[in-house]
Protein backbone atom coordinates (compact mmCIF):
# COMPACT_ATOMS: atom_id res chain seq x y z
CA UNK A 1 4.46 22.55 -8.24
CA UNK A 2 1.75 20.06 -7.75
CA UNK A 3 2.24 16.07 -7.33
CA UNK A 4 0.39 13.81 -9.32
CA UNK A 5 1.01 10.24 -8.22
CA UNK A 6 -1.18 6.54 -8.81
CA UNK A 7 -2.18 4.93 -5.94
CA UNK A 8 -2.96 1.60 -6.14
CA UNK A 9 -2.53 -1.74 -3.58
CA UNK A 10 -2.51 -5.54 -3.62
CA UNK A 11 -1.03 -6.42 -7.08
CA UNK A 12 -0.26 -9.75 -5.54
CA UNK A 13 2.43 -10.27 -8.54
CA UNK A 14 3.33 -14.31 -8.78
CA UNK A 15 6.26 -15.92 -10.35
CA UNK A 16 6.92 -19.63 -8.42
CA UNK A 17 9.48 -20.32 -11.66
CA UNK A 18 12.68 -22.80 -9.78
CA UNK A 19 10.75 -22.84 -6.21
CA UNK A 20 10.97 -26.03 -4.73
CA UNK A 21 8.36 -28.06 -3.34
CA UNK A 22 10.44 -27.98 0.08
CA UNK A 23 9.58 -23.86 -0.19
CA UNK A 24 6.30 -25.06 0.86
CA UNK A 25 6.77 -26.41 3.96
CA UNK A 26 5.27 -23.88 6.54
CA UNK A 27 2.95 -20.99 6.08
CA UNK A 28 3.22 -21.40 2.83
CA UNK A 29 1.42 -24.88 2.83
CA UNK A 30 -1.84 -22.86 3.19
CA UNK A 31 -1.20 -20.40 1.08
CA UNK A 32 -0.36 -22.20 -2.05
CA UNK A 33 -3.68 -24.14 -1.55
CA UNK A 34 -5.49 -20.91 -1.51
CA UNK A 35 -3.42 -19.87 -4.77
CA UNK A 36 -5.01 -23.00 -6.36
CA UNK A 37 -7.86 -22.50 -5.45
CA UNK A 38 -9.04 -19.11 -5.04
CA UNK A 39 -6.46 -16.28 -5.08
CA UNK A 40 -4.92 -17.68 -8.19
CA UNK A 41 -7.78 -17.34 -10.01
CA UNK A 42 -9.54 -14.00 -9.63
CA UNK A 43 -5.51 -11.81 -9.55
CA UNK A 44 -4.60 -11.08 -13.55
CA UNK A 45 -1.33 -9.94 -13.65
CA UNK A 46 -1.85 -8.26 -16.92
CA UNK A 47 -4.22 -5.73 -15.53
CA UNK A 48 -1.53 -4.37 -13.83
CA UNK A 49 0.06 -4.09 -17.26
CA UNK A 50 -2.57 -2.23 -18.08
CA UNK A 51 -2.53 -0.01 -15.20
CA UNK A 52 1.21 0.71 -15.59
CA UNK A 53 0.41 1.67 -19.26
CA UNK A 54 -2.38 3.73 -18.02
CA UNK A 55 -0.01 5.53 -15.90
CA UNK A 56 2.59 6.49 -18.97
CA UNK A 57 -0.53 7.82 -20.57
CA UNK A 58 -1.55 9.57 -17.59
CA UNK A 59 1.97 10.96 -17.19
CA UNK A 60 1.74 10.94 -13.57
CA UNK A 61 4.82 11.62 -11.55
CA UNK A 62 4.70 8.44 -9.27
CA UNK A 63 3.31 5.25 -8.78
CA UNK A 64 2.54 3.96 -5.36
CA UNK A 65 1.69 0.85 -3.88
CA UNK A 66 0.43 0.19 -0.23
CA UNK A 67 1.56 -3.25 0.29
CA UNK A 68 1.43 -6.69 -0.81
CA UNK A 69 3.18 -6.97 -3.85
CA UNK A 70 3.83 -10.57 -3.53
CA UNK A 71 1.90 -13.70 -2.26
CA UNK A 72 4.27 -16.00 -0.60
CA UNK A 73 7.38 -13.54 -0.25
CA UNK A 74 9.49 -16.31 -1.99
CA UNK A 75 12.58 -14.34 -3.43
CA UNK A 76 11.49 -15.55 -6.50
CA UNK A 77 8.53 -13.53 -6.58
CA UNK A 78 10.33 -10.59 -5.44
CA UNK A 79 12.67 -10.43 -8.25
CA UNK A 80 9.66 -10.71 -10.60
CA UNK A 81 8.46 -7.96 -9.04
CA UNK A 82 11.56 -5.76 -8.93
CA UNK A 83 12.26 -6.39 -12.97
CA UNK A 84 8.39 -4.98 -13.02
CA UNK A 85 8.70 -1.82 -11.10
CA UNK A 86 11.75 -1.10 -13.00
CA UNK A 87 10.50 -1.43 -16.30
CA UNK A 88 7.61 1.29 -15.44
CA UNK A 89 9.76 3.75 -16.69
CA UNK A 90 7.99 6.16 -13.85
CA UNK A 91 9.62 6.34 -9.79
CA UNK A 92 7.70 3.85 -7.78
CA UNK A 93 7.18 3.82 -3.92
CA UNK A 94 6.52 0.97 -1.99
CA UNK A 95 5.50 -0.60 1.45
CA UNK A 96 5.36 -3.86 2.65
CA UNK A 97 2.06 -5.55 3.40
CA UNK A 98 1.38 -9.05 4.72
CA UNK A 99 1.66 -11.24 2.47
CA UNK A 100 5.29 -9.65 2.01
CA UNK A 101 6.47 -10.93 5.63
CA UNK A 102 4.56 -13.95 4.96
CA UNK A 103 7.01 -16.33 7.08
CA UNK A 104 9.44 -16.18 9.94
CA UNK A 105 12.19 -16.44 7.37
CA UNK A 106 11.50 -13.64 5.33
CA UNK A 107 11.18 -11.29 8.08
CA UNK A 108 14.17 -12.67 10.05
CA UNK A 109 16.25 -11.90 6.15
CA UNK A 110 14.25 -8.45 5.51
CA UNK A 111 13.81 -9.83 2.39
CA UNK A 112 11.59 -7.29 1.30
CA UNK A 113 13.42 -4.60 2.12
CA UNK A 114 16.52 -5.90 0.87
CA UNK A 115 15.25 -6.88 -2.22
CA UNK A 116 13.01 -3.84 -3.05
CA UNK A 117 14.47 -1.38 -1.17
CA UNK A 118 15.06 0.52 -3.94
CA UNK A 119 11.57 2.05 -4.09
CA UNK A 120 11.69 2.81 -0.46
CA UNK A 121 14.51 5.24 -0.29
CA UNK A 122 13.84 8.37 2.06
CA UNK A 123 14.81 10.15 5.47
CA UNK A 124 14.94 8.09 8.15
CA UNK A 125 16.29 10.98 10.59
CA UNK A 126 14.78 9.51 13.78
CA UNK A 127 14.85 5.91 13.12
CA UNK A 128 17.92 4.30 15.51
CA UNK A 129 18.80 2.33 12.13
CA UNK A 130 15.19 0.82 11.46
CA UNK A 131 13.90 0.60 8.16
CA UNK A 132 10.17 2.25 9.14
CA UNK A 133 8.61 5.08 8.82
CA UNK A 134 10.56 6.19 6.17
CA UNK A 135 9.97 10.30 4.19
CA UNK A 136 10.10 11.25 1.01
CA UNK A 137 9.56 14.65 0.08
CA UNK A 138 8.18 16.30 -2.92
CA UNK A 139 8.46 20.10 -2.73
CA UNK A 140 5.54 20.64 -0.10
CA UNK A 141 4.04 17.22 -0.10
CA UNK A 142 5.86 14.40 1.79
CA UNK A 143 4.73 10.66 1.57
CA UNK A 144 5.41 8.66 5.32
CA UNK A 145 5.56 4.92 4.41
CA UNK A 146 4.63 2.85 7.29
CA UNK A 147 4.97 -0.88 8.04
CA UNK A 148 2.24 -3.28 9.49
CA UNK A 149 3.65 -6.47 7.75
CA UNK A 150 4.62 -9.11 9.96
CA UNK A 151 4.46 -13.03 9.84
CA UNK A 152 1.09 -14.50 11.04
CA UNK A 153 -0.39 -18.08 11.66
CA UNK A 154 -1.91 -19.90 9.04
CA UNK A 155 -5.51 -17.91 8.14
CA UNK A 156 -4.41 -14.88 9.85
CA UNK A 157 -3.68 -11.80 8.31
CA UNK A 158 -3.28 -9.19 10.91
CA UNK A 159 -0.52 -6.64 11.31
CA UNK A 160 1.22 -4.41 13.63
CA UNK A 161 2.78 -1.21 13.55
CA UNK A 162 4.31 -1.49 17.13
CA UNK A 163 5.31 0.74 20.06
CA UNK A 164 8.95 1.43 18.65
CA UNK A 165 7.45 2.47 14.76
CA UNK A 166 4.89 4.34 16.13
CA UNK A 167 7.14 6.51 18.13
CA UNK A 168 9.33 7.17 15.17
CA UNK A 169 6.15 7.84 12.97
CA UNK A 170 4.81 10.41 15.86
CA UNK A 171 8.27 12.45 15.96
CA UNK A 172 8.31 12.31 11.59
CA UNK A 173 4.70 13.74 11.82
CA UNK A 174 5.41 16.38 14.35
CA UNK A 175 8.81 17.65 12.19
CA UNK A 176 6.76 17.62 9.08
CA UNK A 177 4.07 19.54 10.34
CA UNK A 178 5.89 22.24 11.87
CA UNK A 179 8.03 22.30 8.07
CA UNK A 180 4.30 23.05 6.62
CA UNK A 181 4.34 19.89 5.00
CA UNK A 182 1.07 18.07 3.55
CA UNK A 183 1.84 14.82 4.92
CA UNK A 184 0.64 11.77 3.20
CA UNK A 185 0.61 8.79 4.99
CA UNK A 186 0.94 4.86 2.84
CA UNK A 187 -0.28 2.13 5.31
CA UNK A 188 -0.78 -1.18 4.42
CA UNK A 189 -3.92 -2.32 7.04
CA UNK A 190 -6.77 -0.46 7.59
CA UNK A 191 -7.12 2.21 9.88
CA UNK A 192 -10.52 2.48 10.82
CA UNK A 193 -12.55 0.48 13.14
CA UNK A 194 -14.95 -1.94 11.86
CA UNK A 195 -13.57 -2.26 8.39
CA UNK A 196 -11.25 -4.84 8.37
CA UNK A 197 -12.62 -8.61 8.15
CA UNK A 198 -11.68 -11.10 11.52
CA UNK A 199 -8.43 -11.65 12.07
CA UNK A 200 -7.69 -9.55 9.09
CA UNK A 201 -6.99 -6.84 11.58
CA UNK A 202 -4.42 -3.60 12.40
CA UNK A 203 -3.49 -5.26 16.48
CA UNK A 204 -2.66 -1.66 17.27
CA UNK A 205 -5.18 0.44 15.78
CA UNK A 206 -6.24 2.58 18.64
CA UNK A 207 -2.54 3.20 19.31
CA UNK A 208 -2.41 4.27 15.72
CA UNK A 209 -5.07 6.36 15.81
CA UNK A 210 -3.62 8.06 19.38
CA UNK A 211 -0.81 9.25 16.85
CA UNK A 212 -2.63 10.46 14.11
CA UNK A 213 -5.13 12.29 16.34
CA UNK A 214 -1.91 13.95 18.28
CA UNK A 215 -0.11 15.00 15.04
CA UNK A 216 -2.48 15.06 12.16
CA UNK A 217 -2.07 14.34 8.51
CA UNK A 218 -3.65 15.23 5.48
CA UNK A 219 -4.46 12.28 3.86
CA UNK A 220 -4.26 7.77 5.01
CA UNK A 221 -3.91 5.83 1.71
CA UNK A 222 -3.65 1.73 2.31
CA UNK A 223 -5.26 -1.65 0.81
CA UNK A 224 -5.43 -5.18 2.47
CA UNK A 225 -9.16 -5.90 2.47
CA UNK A 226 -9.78 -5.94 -1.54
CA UNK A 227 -12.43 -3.50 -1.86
CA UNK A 228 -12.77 0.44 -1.77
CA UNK A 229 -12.96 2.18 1.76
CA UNK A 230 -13.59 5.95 2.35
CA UNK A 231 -13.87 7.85 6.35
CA UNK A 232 -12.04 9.57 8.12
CA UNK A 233 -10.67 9.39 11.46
CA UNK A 234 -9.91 12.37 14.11
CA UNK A 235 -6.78 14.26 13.40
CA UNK A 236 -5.77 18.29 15.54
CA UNK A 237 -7.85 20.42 13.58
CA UNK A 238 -10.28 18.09 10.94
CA UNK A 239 -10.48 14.60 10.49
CA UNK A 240 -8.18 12.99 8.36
CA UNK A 241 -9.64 11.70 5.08
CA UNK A 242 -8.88 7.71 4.61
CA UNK A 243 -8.72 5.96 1.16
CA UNK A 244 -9.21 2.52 1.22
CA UNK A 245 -8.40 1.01 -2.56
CA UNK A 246 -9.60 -2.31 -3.73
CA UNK A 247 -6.68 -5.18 -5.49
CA UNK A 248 -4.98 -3.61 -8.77
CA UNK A 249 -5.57 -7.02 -10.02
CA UNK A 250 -8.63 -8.63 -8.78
CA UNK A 251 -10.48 -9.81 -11.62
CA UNK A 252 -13.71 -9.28 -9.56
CA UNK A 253 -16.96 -7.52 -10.58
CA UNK A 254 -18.65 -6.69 -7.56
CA UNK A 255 -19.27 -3.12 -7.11
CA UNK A 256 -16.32 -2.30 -4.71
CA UNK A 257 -14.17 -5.07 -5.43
CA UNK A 258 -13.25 -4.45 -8.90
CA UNK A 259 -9.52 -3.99 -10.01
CA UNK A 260 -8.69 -0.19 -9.45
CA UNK A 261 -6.13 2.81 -8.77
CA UNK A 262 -6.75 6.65 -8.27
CA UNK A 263 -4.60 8.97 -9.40
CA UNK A 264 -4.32 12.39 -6.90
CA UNK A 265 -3.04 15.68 -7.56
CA UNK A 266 -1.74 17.34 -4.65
CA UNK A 267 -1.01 20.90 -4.54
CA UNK A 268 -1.17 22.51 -1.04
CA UNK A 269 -3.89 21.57 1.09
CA UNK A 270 -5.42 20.96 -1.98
CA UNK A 271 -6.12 17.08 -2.89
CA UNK A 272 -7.89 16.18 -5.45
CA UNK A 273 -8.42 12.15 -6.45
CA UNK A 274 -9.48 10.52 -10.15
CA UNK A 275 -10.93 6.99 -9.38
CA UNK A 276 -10.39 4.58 -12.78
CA UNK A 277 -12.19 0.81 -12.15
CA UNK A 278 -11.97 -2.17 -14.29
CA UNK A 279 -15.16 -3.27 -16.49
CA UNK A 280 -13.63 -6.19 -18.06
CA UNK A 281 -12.50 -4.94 -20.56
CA UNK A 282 -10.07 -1.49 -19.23
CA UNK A 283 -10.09 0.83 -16.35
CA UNK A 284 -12.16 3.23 -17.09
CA UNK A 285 -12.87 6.96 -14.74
CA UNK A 286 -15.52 6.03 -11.91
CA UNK A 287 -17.85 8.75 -13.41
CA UNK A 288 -17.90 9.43 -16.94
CA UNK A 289 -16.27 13.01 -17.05
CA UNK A 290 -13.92 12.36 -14.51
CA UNK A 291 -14.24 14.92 -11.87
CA UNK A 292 -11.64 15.25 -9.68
CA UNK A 293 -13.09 15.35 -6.29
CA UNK A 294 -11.96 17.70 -3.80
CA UNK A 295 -10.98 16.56 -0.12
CA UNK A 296 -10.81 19.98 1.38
């Protein structure tokens, strides 16, 4: 039976309602400055509305999201978020991205995973108690989440998978892969070189890569820069397709940038992807009969 699922990244969902001004004290100092005056104004939390309505109508079997769902990680934001993802009505997979580890202190309390682990449930067979790479499996199709977030300086937004993570994801790979698995890996950073703005950067990329080009997958889904990215980079056999997707929110017409999601149908080898970007008014298919296109 095939898998249908939404993929779409960067909702960047805010809610600052009882946060103190005291909240704002580190990291955060920037950030809320750059919510005034930029971030807050070109994210529209109602197009995600839209896209969640779009996905009922769709009657996919999943929505996933490739990281940051919040903008300050402020526990306030998270259980804005959580109420949202549970009112979908559909299952919902997450992974963290930057801006959800945006400080010390929400790392040091997991507070994303505590607070929306819900939507991250999965195997964890070789994982010494860590959180990351987690599995979930769908008949012949699994999804590997993976975890770059991590706390940064002010203006950075770089992330890491790290030595320990990537050992765990080369191991879930392997096992997959010898189970005949179409693995489907959710990353929240960029994969390939050259794509990612300065200091906007995957720190471990090549070590990444070393994994992916050992084991293989079928398919890289993440966000993080705002825009759409498509490559590939090596895998055992064929290079492994990479879907870059641009802010499910971003109020932003620039060819590229726009809000948008793709919905893919997986059956197999077989992936096929439906791109849907936002004129201003709804999402709408990027071509106007829709054609799924075929990855191969």
């Amino acid at each position: 039976m095939p898998l249908r699922f939404l993929h779409c990244s960067d909702i960047h969902l805010l809610s600052l309602r009882g946060v103190g001004p005291h909240r704002f004290l580190n990291k955060r100092l920037t950030g809320g400055v750059n919510l005034m005056l930029k971030r807050g104004k070109h994210h529209d939390g109602r197009l995600f509305d839209r896209l969640v309505e779009h996905a009922r109508e769709l009657a996919v079997d999943r929505v996933v999201i490739t990281g940051d769902l919040s903008n300050l990680a402020l526990e306030q934001e998270f259980e804005h978020i959580a109420d949202k993802l549970a009112g979908i009505g559909l299952p919902v997979t997450v992974i963290p991205g930057n801006h959800d580890a945006y400080t010390r202190g929400s790392v040091r309390s997991r507070r994303f995973e505590a607070m929306l682990g819900q939507f991250m449930e999965g195997e964890r067979a070789d994982n010494d108690g860590q959180y990351y790479p987690f599995v979930q499996r769908f008949e012949e199709v699994a999804l590997v989440g993976v975890s770059t977030a991590q706390a940064s300086l002010p203006l950075y937004a770089v992330g890491t998978v790290g030595d320990a993570q990537l050992g765990r994801l080369d191991a879930a790979l392997e096992r997959l892969q010898g189970e005949g698995l179409t693995r489907i890996v959710l990353i929240h950073h960029p994969v390939m070189h050259g794509e990612a703005l300065r200091r906007h950067d995957l720190i471990d990329l090549e070590a990444f890569g070393q994994v992916v080009a050992r084991r293989g997958a079928e398919l890289i889904l993440h966000g993080h820069e705002h825009r759409e990215i498509q490559g590939t980079i090596p895998g055992v056999d064929a290079p492994v397709p990479v879907h870059g997707i641009s802010s499910a929110t971003n109020t932003s017409r620039h060819p590229g940038r726009e809000a948008a999601f793709c919905v893919y149908r997986v059956e197999g080898r077989q992936i096929d992807r439906d791109v849907y970007r936002w004129d201003g008014d709804d999402f709408r298919p990027a071509s106007a009969t829709a054609a799924a296109r075929a990855l191969g």
